[in-house]
N, C-alpha and C. Protein backbone atom coordinates (compact mmCIF):
# COMPACT_ATOMS: atom_id res chain seq x y z
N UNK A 1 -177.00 -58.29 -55.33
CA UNK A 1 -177.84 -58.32 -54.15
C UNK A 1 -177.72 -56.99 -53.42
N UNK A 2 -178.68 -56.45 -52.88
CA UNK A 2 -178.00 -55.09 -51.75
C UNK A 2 -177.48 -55.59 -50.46
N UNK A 3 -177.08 -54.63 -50.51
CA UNK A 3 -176.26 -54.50 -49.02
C UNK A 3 -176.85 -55.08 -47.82
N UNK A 4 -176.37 -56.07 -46.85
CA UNK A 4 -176.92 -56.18 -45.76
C UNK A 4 -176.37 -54.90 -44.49
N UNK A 5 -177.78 -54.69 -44.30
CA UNK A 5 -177.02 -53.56 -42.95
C UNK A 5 -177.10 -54.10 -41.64
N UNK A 6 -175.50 -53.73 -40.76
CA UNK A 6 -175.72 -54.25 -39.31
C UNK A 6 -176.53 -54.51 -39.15
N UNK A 7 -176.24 -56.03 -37.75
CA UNK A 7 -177.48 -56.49 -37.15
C UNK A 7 -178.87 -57.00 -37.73
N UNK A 8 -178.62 -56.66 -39.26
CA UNK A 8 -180.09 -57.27 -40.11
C UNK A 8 -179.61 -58.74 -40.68
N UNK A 9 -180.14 -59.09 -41.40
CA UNK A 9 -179.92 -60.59 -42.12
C UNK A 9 -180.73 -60.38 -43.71
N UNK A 10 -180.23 -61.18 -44.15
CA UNK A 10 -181.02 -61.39 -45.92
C UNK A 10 -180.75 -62.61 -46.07
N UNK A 11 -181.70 -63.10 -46.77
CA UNK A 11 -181.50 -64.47 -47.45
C UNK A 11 -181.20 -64.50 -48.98
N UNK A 12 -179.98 -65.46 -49.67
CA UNK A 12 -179.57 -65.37 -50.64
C UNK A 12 -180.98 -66.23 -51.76
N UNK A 13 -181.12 -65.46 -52.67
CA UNK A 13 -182.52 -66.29 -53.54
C UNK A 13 -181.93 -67.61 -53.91
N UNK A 14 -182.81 -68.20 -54.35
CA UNK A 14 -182.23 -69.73 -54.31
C UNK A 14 -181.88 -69.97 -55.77
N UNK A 15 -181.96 -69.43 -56.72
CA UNK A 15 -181.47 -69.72 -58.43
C UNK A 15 -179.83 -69.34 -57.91
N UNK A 16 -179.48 -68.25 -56.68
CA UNK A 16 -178.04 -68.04 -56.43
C UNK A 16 -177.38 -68.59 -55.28
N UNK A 17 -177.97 -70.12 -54.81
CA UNK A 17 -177.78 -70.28 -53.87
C UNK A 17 -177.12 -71.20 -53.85
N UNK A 18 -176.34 -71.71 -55.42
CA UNK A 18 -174.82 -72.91 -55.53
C UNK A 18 -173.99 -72.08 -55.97
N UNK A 19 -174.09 -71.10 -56.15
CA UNK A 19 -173.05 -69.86 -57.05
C UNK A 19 -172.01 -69.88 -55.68
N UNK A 20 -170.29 -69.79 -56.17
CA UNK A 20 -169.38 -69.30 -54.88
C UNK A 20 -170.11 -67.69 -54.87
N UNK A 21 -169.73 -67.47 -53.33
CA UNK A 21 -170.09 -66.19 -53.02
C UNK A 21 -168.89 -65.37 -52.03
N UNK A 22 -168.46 -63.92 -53.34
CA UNK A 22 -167.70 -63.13 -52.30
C UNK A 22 -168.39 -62.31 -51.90
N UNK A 23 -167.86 -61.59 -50.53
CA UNK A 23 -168.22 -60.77 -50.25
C UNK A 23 -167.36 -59.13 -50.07
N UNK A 24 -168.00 -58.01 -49.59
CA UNK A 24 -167.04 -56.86 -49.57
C UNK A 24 -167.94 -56.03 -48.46
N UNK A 25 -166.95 -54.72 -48.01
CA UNK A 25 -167.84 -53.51 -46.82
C UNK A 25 -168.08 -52.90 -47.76
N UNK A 26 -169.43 -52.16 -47.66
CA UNK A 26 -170.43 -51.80 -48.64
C UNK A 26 -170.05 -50.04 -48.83
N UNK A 27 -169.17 -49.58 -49.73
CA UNK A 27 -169.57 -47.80 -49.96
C UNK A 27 -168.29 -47.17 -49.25
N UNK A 28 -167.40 -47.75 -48.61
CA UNK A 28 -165.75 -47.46 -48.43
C UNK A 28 -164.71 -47.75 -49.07
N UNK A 29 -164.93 -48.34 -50.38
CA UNK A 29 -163.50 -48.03 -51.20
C UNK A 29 -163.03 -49.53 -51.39
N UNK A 30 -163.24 -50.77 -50.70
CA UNK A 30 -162.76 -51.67 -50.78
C UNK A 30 -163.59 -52.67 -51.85
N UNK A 31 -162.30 -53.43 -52.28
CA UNK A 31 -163.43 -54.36 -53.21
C UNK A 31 -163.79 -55.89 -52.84
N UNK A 32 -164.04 -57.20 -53.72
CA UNK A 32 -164.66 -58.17 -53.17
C UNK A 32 -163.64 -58.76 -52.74
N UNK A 33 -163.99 -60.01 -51.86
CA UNK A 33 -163.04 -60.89 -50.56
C UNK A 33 -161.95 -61.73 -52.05
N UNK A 34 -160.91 -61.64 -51.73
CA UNK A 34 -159.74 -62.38 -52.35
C UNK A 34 -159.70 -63.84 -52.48
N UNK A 35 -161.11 -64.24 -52.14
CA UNK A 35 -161.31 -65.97 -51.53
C UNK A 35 -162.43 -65.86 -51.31
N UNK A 36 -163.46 -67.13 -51.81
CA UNK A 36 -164.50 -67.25 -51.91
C UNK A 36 -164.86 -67.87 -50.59
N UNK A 37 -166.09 -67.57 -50.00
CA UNK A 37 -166.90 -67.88 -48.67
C UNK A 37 -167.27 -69.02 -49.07
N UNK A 38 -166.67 -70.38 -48.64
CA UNK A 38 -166.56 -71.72 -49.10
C UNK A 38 -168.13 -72.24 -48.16
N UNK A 39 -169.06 -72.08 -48.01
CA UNK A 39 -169.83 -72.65 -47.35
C UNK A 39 -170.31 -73.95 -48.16
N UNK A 40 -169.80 -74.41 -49.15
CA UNK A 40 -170.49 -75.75 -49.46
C UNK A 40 -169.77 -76.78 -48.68
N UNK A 41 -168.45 -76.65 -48.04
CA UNK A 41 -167.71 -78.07 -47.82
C UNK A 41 -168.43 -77.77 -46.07
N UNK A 42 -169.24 -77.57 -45.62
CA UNK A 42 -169.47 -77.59 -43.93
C UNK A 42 -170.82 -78.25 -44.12
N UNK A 43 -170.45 -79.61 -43.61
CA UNK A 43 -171.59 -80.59 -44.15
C UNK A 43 -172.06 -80.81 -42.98
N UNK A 44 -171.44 -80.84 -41.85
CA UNK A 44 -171.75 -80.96 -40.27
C UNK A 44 -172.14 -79.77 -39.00
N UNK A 45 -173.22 -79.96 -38.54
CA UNK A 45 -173.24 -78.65 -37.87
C UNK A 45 -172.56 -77.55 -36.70
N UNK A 46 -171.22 -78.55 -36.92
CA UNK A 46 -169.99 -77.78 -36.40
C UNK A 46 -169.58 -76.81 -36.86
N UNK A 47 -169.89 -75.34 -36.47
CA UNK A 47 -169.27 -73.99 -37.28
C UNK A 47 -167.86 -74.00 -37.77
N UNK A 48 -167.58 -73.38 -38.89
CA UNK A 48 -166.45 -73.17 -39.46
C UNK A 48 -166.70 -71.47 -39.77
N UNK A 49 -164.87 -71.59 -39.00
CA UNK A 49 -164.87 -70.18 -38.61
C UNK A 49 -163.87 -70.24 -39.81
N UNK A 50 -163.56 -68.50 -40.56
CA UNK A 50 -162.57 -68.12 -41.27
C UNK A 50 -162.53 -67.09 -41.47
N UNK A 51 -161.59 -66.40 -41.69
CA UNK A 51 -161.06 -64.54 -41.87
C UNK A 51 -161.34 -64.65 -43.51
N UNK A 52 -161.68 -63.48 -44.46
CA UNK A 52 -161.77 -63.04 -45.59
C UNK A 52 -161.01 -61.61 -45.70
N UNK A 53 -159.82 -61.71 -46.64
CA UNK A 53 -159.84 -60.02 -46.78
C UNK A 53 -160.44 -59.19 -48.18
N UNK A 54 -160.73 -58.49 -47.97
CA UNK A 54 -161.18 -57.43 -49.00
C UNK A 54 -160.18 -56.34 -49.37
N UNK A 55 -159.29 -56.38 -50.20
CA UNK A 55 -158.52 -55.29 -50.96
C UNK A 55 -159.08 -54.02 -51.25
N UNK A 56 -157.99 -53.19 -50.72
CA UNK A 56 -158.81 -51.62 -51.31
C UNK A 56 -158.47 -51.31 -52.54
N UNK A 57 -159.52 -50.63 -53.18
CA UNK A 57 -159.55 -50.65 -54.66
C UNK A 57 -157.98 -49.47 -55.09
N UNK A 58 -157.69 -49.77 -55.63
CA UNK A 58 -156.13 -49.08 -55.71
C UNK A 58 -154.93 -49.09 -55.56
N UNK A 59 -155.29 -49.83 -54.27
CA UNK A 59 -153.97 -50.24 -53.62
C UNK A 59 -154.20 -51.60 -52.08
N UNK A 60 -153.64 -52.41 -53.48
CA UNK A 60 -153.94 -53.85 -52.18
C UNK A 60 -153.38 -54.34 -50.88
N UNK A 61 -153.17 -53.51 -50.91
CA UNK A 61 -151.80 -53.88 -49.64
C UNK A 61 -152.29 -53.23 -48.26
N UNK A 62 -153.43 -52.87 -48.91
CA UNK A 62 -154.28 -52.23 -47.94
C UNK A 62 -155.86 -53.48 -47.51
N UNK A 63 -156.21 -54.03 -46.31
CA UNK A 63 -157.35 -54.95 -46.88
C UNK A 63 -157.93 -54.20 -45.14
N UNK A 64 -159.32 -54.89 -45.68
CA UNK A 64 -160.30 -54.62 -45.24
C UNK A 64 -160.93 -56.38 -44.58
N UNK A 65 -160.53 -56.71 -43.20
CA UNK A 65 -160.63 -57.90 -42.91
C UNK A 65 -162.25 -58.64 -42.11
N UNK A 66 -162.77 -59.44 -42.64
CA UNK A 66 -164.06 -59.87 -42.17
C UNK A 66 -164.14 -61.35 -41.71
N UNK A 67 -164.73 -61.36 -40.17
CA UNK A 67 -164.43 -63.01 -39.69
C UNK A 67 -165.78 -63.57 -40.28
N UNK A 68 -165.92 -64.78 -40.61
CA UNK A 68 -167.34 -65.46 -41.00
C UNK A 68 -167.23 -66.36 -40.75
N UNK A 69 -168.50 -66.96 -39.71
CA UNK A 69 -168.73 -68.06 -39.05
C UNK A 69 -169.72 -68.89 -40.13
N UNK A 70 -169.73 -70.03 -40.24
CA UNK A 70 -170.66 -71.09 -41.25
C UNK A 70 -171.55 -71.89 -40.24
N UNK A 71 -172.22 -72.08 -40.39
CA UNK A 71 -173.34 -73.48 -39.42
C UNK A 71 -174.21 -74.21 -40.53
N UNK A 72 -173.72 -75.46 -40.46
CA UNK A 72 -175.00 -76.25 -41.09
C UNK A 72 -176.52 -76.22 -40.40
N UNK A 73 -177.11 -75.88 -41.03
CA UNK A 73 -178.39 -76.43 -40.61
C UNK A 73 -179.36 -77.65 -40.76
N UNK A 74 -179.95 -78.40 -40.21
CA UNK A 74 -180.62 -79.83 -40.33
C UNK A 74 -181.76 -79.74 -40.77
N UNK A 75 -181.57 -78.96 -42.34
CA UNK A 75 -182.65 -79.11 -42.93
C UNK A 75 -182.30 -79.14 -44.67
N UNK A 76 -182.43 -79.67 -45.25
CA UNK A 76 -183.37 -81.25 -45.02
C UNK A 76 -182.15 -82.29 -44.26
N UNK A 77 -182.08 -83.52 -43.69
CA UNK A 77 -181.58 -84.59 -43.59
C UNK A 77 -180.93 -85.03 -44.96
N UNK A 78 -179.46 -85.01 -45.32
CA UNK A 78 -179.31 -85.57 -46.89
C UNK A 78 -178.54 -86.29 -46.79
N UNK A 79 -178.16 -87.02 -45.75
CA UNK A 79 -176.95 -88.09 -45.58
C UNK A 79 -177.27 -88.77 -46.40
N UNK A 80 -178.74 -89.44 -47.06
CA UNK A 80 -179.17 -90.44 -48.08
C UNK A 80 -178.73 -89.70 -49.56
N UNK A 81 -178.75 -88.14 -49.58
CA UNK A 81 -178.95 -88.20 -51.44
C UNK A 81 -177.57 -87.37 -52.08
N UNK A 82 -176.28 -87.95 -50.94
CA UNK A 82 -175.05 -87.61 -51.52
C UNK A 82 -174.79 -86.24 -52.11
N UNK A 83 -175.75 -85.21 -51.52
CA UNK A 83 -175.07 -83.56 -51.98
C UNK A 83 -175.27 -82.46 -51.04
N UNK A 84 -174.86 -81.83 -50.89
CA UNK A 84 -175.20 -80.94 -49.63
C UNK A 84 -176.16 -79.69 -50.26
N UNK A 85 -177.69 -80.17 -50.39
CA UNK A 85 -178.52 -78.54 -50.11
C UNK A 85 -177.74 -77.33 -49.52
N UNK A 86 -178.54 -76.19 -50.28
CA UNK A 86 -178.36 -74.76 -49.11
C UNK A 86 -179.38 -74.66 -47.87
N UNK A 87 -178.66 -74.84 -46.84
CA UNK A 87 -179.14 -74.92 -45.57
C UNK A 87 -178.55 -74.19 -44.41
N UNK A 88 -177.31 -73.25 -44.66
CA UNK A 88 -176.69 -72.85 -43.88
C UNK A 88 -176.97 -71.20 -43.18
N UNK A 89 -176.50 -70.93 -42.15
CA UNK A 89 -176.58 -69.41 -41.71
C UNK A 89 -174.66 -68.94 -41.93
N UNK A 90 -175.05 -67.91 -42.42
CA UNK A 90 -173.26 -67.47 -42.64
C UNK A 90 -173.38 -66.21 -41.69
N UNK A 91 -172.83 -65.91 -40.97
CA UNK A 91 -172.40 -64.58 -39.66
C UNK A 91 -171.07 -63.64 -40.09
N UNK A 92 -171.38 -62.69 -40.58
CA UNK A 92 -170.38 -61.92 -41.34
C UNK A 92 -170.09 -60.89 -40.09
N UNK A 93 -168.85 -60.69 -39.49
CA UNK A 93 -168.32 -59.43 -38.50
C UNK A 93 -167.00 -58.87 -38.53
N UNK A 94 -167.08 -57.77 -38.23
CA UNK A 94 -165.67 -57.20 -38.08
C UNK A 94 -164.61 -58.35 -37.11
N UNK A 95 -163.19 -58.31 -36.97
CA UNK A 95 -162.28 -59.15 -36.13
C UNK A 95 -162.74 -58.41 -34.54
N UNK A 96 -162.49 -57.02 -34.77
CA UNK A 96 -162.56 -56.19 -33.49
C UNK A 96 -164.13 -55.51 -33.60
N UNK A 97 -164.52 -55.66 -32.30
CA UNK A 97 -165.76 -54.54 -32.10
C UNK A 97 -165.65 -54.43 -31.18
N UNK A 98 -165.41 -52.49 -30.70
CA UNK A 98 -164.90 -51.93 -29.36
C UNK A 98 -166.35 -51.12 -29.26
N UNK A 99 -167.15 -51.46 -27.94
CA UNK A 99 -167.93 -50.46 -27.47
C UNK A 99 -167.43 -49.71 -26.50
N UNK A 100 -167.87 -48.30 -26.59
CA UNK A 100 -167.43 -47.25 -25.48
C UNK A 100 -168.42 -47.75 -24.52
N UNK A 101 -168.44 -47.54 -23.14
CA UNK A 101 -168.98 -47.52 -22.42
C UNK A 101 -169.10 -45.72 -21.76
């Protein structure tokens, strides 16, 4: 997939949209998240928050840390057909974001 850049959004195509999905910061050295972005088990539209790290390629001991928020969305209704559709928004951000003033 390419890169999402700040502040933009993409939608994942839907033939890849039961696949686990890692993620990584795009073109600095680090590679994909050590743990897959579990968005299938958030069946309720209570966000689930979680940290991901990303290892730098070379030397792991070095990571590259990303918070990601999950939200179900109420679409479709599937309490009747026992599986959870892709319906969710995933919010990928740094832990810290310092603006200068």
């Amino acid at each position: 997939l390419p890169p999402v850049e700040p502040g933009s959004h993409s939608s994942i195509p839907l033939h890849l949209a039961t696949r686990d999905l890692r993620i990584r910061p795009f073109g600095i050295g680090y590679g994909f998240s050590s743990s897959i972005l579990d968005w299938k088990h958030v069946v309720t539209q209570e966000p689930r928050h979680e940290m991901l790290r990303c290892p730098e390629i070379g030397n792991e001991e070095h990571l590259f840390r990303l918070c990601t928020t999950i939200t179900r969305i109420r679409y479709p209704n599937s309490k009747n057909i026992g599986l959870v559709p892709p319906g969710h928004t995933i919010k990928i951000r740094a832990p810290v974001v310092v603006h200068n003033l």
